[in-house]
C-alpha atoms as a PDB file:
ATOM      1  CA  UNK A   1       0.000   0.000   0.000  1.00  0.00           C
ATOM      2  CA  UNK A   2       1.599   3.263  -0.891  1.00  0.00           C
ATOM      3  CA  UNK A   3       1.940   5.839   1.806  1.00  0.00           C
ATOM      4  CA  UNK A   4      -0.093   9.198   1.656  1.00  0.00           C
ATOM      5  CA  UNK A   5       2.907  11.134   0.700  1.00  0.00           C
ATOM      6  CA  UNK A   6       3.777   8.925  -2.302  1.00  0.00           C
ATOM      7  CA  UNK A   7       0.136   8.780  -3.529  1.00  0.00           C
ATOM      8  CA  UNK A   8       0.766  12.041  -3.117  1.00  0.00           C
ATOM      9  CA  UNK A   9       3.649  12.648  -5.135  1.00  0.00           C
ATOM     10  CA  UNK A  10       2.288  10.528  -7.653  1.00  0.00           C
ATOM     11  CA  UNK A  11      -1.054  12.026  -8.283  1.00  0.00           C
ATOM     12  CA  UNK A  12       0.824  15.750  -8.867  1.00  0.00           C
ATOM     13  CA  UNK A  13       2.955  13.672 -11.523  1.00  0.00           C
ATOM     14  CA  UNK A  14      -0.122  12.783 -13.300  1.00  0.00           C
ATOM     15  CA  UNK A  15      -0.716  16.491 -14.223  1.00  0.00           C
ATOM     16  CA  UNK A  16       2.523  17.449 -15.670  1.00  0.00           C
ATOM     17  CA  UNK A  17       2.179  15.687 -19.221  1.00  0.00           C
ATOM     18  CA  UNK A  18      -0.947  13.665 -20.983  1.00  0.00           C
ATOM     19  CA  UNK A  19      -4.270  13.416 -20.351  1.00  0.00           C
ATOM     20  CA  UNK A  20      -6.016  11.008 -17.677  1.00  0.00           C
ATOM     21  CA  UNK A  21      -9.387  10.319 -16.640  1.00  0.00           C
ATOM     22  CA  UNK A  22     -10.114  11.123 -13.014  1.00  0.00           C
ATOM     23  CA  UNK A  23     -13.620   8.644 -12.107  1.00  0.00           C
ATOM     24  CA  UNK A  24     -15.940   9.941  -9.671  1.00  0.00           C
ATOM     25  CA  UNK A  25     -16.777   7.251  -7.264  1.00  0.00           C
ATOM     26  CA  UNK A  26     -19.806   7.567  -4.555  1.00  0.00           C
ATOM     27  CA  UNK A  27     -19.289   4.735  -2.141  1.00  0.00           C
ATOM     28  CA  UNK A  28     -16.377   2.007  -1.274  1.00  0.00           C
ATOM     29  CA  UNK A  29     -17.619  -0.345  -3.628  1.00  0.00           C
ATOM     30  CA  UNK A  30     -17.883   1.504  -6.697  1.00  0.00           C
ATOM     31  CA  UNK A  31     -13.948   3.246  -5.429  1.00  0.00           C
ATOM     32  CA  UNK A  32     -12.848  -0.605  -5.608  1.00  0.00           C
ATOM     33  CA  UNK A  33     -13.849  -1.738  -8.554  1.00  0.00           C
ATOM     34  CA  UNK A  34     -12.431   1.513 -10.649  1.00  0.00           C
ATOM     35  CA  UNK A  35      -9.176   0.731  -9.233  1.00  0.00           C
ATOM     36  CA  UNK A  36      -9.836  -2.776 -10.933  1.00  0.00           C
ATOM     37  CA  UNK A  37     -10.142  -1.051 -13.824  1.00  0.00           C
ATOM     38  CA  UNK A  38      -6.928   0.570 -13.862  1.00  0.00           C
ATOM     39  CA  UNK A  39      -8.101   4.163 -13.404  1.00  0.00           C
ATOM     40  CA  UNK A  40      -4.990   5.797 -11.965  1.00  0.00           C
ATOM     41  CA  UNK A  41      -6.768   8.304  -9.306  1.00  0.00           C
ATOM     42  CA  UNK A  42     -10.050   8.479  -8.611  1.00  0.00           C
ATOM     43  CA  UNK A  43     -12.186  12.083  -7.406  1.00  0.00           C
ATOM     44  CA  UNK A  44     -15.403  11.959  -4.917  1.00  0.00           C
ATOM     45  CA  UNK A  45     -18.849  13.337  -5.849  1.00  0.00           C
ATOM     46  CA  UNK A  46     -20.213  15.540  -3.394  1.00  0.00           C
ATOM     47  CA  UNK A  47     -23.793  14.872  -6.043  1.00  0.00           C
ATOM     48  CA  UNK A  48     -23.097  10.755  -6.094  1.00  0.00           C
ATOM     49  CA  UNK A  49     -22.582  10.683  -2.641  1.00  0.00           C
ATOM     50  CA  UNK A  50     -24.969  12.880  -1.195  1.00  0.00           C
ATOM     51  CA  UNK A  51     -27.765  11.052  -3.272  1.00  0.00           C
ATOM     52  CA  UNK A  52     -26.977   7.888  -2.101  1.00  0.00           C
ATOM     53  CA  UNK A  53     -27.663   9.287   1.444  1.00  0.00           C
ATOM     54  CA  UNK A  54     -31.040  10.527   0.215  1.00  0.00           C
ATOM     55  CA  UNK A  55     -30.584  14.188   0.501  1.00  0.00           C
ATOM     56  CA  UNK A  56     -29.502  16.607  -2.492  1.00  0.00           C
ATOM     57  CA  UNK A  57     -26.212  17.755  -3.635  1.00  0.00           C
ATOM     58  CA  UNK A  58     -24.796  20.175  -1.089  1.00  0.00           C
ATOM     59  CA  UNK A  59     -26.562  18.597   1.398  1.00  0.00           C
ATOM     60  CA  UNK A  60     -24.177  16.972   3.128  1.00  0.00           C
ATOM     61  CA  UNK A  61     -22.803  18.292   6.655  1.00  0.00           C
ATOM     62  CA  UNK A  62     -19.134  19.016   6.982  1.00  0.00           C
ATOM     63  CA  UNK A  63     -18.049  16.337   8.968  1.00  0.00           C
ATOM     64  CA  UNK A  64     -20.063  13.861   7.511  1.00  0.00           C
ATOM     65  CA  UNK A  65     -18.530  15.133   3.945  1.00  0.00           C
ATOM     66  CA  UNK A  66     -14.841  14.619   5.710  1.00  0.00           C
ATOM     67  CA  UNK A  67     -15.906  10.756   6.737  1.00  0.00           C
ATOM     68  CA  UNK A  68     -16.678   9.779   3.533  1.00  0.00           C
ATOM     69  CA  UNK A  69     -13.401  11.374   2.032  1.00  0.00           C
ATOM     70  CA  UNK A  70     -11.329   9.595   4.572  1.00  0.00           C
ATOM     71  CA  UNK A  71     -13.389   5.963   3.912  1.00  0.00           C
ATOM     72  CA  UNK A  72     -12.471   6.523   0.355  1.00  0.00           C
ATOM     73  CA  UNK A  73      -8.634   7.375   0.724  1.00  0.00           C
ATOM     74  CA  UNK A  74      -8.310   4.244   2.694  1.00  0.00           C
ATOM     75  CA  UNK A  75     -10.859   2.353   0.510  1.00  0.00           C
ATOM     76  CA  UNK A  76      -8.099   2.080  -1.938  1.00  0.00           C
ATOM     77  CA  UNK A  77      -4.483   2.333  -2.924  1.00  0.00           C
ATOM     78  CA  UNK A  78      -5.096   5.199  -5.467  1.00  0.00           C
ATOM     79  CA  UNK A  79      -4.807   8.954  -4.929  1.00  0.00           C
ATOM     80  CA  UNK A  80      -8.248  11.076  -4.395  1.00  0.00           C
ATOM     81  CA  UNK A  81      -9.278  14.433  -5.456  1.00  0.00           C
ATOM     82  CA  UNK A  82     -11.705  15.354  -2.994  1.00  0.00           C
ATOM     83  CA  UNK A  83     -14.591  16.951  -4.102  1.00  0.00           C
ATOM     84  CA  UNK A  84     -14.939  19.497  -0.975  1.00  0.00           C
ATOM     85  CA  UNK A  85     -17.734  21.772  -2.024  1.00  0.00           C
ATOM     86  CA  UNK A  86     -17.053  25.392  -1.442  1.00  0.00           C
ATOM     87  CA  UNK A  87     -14.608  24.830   2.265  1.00  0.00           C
ATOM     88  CA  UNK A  88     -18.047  24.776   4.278  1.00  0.00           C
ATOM     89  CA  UNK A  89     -17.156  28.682   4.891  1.00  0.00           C
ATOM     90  CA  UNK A  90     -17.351  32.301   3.842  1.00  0.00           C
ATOM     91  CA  UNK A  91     -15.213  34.067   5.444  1.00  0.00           C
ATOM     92  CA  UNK A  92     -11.379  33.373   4.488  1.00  0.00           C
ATOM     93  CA  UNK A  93     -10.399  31.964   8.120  1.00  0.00           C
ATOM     94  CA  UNK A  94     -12.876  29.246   8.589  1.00  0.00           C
ATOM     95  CA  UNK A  95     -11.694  28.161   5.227  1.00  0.00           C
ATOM     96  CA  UNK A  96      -8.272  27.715   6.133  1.00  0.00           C
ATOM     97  CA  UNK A  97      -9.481  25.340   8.879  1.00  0.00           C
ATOM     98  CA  UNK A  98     -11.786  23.117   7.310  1.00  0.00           C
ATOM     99  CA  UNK A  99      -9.238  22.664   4.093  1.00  0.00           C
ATOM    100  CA  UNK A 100      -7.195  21.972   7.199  1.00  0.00           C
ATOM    101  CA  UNK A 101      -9.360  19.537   8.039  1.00  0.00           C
ATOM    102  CA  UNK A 102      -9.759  18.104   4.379  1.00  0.00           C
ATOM    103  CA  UNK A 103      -6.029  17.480   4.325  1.00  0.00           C
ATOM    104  CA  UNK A 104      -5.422  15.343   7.042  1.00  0.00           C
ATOM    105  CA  UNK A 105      -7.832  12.860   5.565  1.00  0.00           C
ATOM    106  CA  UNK A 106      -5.074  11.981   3.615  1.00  0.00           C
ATOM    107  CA  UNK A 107      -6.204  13.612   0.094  1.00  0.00           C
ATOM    108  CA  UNK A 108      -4.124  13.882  -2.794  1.00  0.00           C
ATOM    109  CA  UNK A 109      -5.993  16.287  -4.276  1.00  0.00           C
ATOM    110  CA  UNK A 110      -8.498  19.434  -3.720  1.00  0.00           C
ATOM    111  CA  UNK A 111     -11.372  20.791  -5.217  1.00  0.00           C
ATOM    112  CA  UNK A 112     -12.441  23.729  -4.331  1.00  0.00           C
ATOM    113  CA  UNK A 113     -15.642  26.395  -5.484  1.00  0.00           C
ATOM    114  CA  UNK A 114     -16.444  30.134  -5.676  1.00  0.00           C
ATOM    115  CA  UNK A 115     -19.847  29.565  -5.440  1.00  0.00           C
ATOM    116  CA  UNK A 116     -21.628  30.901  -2.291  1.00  0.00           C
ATOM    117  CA  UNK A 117     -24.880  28.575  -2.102  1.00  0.00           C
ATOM    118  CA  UNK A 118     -27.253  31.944  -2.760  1.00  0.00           C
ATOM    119  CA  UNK A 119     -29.606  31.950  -5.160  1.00  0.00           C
ATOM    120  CA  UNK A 120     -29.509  36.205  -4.983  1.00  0.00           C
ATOM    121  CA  UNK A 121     -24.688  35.829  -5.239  1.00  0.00           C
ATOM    122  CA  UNK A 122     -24.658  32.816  -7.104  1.00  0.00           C
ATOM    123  CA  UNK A 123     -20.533  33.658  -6.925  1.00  0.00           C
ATOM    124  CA  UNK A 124     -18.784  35.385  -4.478  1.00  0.00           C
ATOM    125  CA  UNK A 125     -16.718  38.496  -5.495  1.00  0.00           C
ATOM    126  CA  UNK A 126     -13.578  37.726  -7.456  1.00  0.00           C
ATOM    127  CA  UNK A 127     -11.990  39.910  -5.129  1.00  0.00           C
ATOM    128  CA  UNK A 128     -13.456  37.041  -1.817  1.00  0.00           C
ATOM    129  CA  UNK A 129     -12.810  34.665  -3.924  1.00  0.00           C
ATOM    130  CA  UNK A 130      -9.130  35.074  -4.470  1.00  0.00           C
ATOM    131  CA  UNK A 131      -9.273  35.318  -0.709  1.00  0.00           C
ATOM    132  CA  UNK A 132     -10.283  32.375  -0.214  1.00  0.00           C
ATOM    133  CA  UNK A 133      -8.187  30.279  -2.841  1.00  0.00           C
ATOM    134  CA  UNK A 134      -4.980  31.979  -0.720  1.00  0.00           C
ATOM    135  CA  UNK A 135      -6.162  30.745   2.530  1.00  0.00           C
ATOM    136  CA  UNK A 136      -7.116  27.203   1.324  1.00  0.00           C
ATOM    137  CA  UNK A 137      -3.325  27.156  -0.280  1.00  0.00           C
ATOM    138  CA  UNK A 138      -2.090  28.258   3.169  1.00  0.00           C
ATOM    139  CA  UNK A 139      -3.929  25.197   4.764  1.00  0.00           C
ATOM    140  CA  UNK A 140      -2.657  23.297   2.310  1.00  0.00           C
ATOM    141  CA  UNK A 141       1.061  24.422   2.620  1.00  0.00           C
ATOM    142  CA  UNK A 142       3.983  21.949   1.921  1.00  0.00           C
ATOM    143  CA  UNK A 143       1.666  18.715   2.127  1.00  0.00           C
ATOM    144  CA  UNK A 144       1.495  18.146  -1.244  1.00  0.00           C
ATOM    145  CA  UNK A 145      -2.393  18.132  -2.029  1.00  0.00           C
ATOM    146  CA  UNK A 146      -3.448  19.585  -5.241  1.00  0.00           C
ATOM    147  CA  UNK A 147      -5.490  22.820  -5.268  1.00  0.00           C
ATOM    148  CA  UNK A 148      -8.096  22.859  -7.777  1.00  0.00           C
ATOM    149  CA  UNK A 149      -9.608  26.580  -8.476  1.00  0.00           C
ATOM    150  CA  UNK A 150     -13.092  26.190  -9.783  1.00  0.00           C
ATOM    151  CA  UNK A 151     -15.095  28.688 -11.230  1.00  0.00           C
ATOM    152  CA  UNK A 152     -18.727  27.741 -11.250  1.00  0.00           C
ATOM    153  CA  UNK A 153     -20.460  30.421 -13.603  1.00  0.00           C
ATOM    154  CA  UNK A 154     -21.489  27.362 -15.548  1.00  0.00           C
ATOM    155  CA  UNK A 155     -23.335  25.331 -13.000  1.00  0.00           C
ATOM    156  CA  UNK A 156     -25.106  28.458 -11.792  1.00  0.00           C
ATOM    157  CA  UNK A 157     -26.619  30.215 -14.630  1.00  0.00           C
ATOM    158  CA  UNK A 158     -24.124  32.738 -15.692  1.00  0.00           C
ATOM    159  CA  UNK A 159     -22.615  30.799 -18.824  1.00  0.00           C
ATOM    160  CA  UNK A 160     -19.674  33.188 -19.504  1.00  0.00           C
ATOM    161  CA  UNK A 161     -16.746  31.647 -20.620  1.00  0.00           C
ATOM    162  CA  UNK A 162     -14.797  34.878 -20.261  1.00  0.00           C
ATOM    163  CA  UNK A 163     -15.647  35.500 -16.704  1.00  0.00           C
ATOM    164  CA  UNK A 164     -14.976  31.681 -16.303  1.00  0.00           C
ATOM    165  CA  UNK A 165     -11.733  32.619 -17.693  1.00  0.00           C
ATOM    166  CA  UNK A 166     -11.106  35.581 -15.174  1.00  0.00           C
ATOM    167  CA  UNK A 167     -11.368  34.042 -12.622  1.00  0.00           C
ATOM    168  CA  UNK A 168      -9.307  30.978 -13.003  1.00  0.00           C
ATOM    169  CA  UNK A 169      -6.481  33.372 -14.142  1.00  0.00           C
ATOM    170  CA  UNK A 170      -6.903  35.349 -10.844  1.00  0.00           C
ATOM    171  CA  UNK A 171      -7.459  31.849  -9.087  1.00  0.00           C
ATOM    172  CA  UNK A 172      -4.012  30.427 -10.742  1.00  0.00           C
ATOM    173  CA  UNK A 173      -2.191  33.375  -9.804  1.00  0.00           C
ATOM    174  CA  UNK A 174      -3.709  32.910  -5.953  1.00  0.00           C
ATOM    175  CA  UNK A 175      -1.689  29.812  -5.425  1.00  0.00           C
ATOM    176  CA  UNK A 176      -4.318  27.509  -7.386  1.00  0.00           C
ATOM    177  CA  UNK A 177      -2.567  24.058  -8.814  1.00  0.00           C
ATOM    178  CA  UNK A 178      -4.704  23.296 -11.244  1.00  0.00           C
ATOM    179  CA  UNK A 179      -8.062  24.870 -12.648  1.00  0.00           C
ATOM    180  CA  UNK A 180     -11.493  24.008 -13.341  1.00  0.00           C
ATOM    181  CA  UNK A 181     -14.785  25.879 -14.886  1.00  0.00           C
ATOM    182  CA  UNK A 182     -17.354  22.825 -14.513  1.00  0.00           C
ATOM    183  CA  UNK A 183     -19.961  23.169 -17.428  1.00  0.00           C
ATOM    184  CA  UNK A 184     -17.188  24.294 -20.309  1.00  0.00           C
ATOM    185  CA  UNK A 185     -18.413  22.232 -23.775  1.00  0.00           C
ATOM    186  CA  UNK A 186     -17.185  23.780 -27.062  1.00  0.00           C
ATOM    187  CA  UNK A 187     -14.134  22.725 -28.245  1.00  0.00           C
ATOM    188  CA  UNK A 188     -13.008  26.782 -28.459  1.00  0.00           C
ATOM    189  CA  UNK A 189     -13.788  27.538 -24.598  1.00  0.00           C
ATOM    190  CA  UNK A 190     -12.325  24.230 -24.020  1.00  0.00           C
ATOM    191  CA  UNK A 191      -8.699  25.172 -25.484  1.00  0.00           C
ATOM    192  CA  UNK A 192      -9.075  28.896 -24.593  1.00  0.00           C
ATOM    193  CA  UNK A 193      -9.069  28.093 -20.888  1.00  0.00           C
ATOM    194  CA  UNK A 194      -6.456  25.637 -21.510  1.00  0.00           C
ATOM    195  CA  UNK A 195      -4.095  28.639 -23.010  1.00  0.00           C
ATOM    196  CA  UNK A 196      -5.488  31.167 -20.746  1.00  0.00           C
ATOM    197  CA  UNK A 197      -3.706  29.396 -17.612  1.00  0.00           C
ATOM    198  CA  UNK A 198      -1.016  27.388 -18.676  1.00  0.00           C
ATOM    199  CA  UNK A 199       1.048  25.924 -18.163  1.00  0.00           C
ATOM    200  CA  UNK A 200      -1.228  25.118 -15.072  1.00  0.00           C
ATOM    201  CA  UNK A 201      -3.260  22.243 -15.905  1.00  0.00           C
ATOM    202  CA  UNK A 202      -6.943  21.910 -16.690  1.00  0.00           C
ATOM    203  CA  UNK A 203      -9.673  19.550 -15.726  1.00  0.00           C
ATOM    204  CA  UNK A 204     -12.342  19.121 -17.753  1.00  0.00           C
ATOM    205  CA  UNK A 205     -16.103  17.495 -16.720  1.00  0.00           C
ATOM    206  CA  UNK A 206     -17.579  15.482 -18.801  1.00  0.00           C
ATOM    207  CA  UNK A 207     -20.873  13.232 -17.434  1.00  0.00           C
ATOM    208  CA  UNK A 208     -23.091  13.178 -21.186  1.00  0.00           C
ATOM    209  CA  UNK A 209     -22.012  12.393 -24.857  1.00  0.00           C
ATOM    210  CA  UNK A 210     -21.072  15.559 -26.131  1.00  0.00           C
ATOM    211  CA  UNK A 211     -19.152  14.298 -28.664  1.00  0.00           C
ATOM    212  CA  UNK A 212     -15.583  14.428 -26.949  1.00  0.00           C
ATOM    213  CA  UNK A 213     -12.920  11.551 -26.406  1.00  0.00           C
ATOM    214  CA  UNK A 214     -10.501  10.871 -24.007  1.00  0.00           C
ATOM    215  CA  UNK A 215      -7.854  11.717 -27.279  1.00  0.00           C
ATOM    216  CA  UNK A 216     -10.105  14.877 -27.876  1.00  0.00           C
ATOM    217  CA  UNK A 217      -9.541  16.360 -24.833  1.00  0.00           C
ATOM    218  CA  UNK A 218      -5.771  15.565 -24.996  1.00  0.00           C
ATOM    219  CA  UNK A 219      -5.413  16.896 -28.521  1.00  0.00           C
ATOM    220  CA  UNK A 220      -7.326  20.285 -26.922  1.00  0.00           C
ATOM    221  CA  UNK A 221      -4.786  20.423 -23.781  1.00  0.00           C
ATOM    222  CA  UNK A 222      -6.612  19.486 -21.224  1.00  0.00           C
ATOM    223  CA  UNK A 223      -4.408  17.617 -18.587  1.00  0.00           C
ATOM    224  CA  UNK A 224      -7.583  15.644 -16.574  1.00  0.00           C
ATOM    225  CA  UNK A 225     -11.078  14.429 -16.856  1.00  0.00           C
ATOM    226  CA  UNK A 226     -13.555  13.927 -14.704  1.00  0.00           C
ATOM    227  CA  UNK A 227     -17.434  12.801 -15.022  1.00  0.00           C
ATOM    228  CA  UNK A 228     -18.804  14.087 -11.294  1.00  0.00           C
ATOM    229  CA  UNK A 229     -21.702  12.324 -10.632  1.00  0.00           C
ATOM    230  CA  UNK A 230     -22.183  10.657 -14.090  1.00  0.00           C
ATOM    231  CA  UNK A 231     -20.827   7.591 -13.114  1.00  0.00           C
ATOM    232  CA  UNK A 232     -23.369   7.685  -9.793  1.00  0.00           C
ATOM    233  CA  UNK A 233     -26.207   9.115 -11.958  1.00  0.00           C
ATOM    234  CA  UNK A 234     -25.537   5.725 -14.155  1.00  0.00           C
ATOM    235  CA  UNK A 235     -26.403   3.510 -11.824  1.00  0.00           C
ATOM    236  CA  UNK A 236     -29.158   5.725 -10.612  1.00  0.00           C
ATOM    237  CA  UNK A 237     -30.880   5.472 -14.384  1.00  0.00           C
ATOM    238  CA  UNK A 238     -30.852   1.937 -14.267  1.00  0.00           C
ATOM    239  CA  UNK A 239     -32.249   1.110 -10.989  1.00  0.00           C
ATOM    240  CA  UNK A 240     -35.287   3.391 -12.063  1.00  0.00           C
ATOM    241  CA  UNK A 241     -35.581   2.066 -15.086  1.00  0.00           C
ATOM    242  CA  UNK A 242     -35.836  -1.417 -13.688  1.00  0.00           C
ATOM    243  CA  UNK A 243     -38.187  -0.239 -10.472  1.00  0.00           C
ATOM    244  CA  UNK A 244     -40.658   1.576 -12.428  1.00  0.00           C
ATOM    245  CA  UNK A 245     -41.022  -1.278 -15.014  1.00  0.00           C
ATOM    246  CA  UNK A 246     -41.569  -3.269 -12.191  1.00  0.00           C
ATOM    247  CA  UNK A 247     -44.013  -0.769 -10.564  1.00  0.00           C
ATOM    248  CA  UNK A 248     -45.883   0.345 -13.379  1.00  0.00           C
ATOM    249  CA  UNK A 249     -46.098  -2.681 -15.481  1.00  0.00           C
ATOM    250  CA  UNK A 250     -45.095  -5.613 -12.962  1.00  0.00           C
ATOM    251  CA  UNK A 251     -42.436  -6.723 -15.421  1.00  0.00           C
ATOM    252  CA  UNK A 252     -38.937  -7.591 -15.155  1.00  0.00           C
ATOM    253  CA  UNK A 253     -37.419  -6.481 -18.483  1.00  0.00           C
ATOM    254  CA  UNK A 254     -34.986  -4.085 -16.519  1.00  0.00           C
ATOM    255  CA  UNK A 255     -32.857  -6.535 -15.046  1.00  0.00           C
ATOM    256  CA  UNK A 256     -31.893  -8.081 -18.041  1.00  0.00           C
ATOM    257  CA  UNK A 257     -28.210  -6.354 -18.396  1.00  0.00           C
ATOM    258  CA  UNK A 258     -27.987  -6.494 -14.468  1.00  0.00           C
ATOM    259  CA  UNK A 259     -24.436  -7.696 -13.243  1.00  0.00           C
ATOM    260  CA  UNK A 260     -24.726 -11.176 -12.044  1.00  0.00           C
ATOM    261  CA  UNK A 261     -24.459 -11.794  -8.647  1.00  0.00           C
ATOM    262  CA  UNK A 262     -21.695 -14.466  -8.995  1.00  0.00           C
ATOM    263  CA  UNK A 263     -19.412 -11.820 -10.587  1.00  0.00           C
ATOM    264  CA  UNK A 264     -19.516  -9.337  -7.875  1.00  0.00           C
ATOM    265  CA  UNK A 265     -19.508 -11.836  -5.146  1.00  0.00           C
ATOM    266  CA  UNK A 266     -16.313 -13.232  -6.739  1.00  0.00           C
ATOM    267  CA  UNK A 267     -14.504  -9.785  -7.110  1.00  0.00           C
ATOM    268  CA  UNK A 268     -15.476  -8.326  -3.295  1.00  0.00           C
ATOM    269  CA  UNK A 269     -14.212 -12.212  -1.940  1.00  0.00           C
ATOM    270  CA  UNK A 270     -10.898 -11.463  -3.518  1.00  0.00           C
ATOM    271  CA  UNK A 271     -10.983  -8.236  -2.229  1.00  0.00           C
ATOM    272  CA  UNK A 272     -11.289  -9.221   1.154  1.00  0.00           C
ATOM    273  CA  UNK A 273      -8.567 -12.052   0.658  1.00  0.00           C
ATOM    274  CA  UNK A 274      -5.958  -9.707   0.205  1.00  0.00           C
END
């Protein structure tokens, strides 16, 4: 099992050339079986894993959030990005001790918003903002976690790939690692971002078929890709499928591309032998 530190060291490797994608599990066995897969770092879903609590995205209570990042750093031997909403905090101080907190989890990596939760300031001020991306880097300090700046303009009704832009330049410059404007879909955004904040890296989210590869988004410079809570989402559209054929029409038809239950018996047995 590698130690913190090296999953650390290897997870800021991962950024420096290529293009990987970063999986979003939601629980311990979904985290497990993408390492099967050969995913080389895996990110939580604050959506995915909030959902499977029954309560909406954001939802989740600090500590609660923390838990479930720390059973998914040790649910594996792969580095996580934690998804950890906007720091749980406004003001600049409170942020610097709850990334704190995020940290010793044993994280590799850091995501972290500039959106305030308000449905009057969607965003906080770039000037807060920037505040608040120094003070998570200063919790952060020589650990070795990756900060990732996001700006959410997307994901809260002010599509503006320009401001998107501003911000992660002003977010880069505030000690941000790499950078992040969830929501970004044309290719020209895409690779305007990308040269807007290099050579700091870029992740990219991609949870539909927009018409992107893995090669696509390599080709456009973007160093990471993740799918939030696609892959939770996934599973979500099949169980409802399946439960409202069964409650609507008392048939059966949506288990027929269910997993058997041999095959996941066998693969959580072996994971328990070792």
């Amino acid at each position: 099992m590698p130690t913190i530190s090296e999953r650390r060291q290897t997870f800021r490797a991962l950024h420096e050339s290529g293009c990987f994608a970063i999986p979003n599990p939601w629980d311990i066995g979904s985290a497990r079986y993408l390492q099967h897969l050969g995913f080389k770092a895996i990110a939580t879903s604050s959506a995915g894993y909030a959902f499977s609590r029954g309560l909406p995205d954001n939802g989740v209570p600090r500590d609660e959030m923390l838990a479930h990042i720390r059973e998914l750093v040790e649910a594996t031997e792969l580095p996580v990005n934690a998804d950890f909403e906007n720091g749980y905090a406004d003001d600049p101080d409170a942020v610097f001790a709850n990334v704190q907190l995020c940290v010793k989890t044993g994280v590799a990596g850091l995501s972290f918003e500039d959106s305030t939760g308000r449905k009057d300031k969607p965003l906080y001020e770039i000037d807060r903002a920037v505040e608040r991306i120094r003070a998570a880097r200063a919790a952060i300090g020589a650990s070795g976690v990756v900060l990732v700046g996001r700006a959410e303009c997307f994901l809260v009704g002010q599509p503006d790939v320009d401001e998107a832009i501003r911000r992660l330049v002003a977010y880069a410059e505030a000690g941000a690692d790499c950078l992040y404007a969830p929501g970004l879909r044309a290719r020209e955004d895409i690779a305007a971002t990308v040269a807007a904040v290099a050579p700091k890296p870029v992740n990219l989210l991609l949870s539909g078929p927009i018409g992107l590869t893995m090669e696509d988004c390599e080709a456009l410079g973007v160093r990471r890709v993740s799918v939030g809570s696609g892959l939770a989402r996934a599973a979500w559209g099949g169980f409802i499928q399946a439960a409202k054929e069964l409650a609507d029409a008392g048939r059966f038809d949506g288990f027929a591309k269910v997993t058997p239950h041999a095959e996941l018996q066998e693969f959580f047995l072996a994971r328990t032998r070792t």
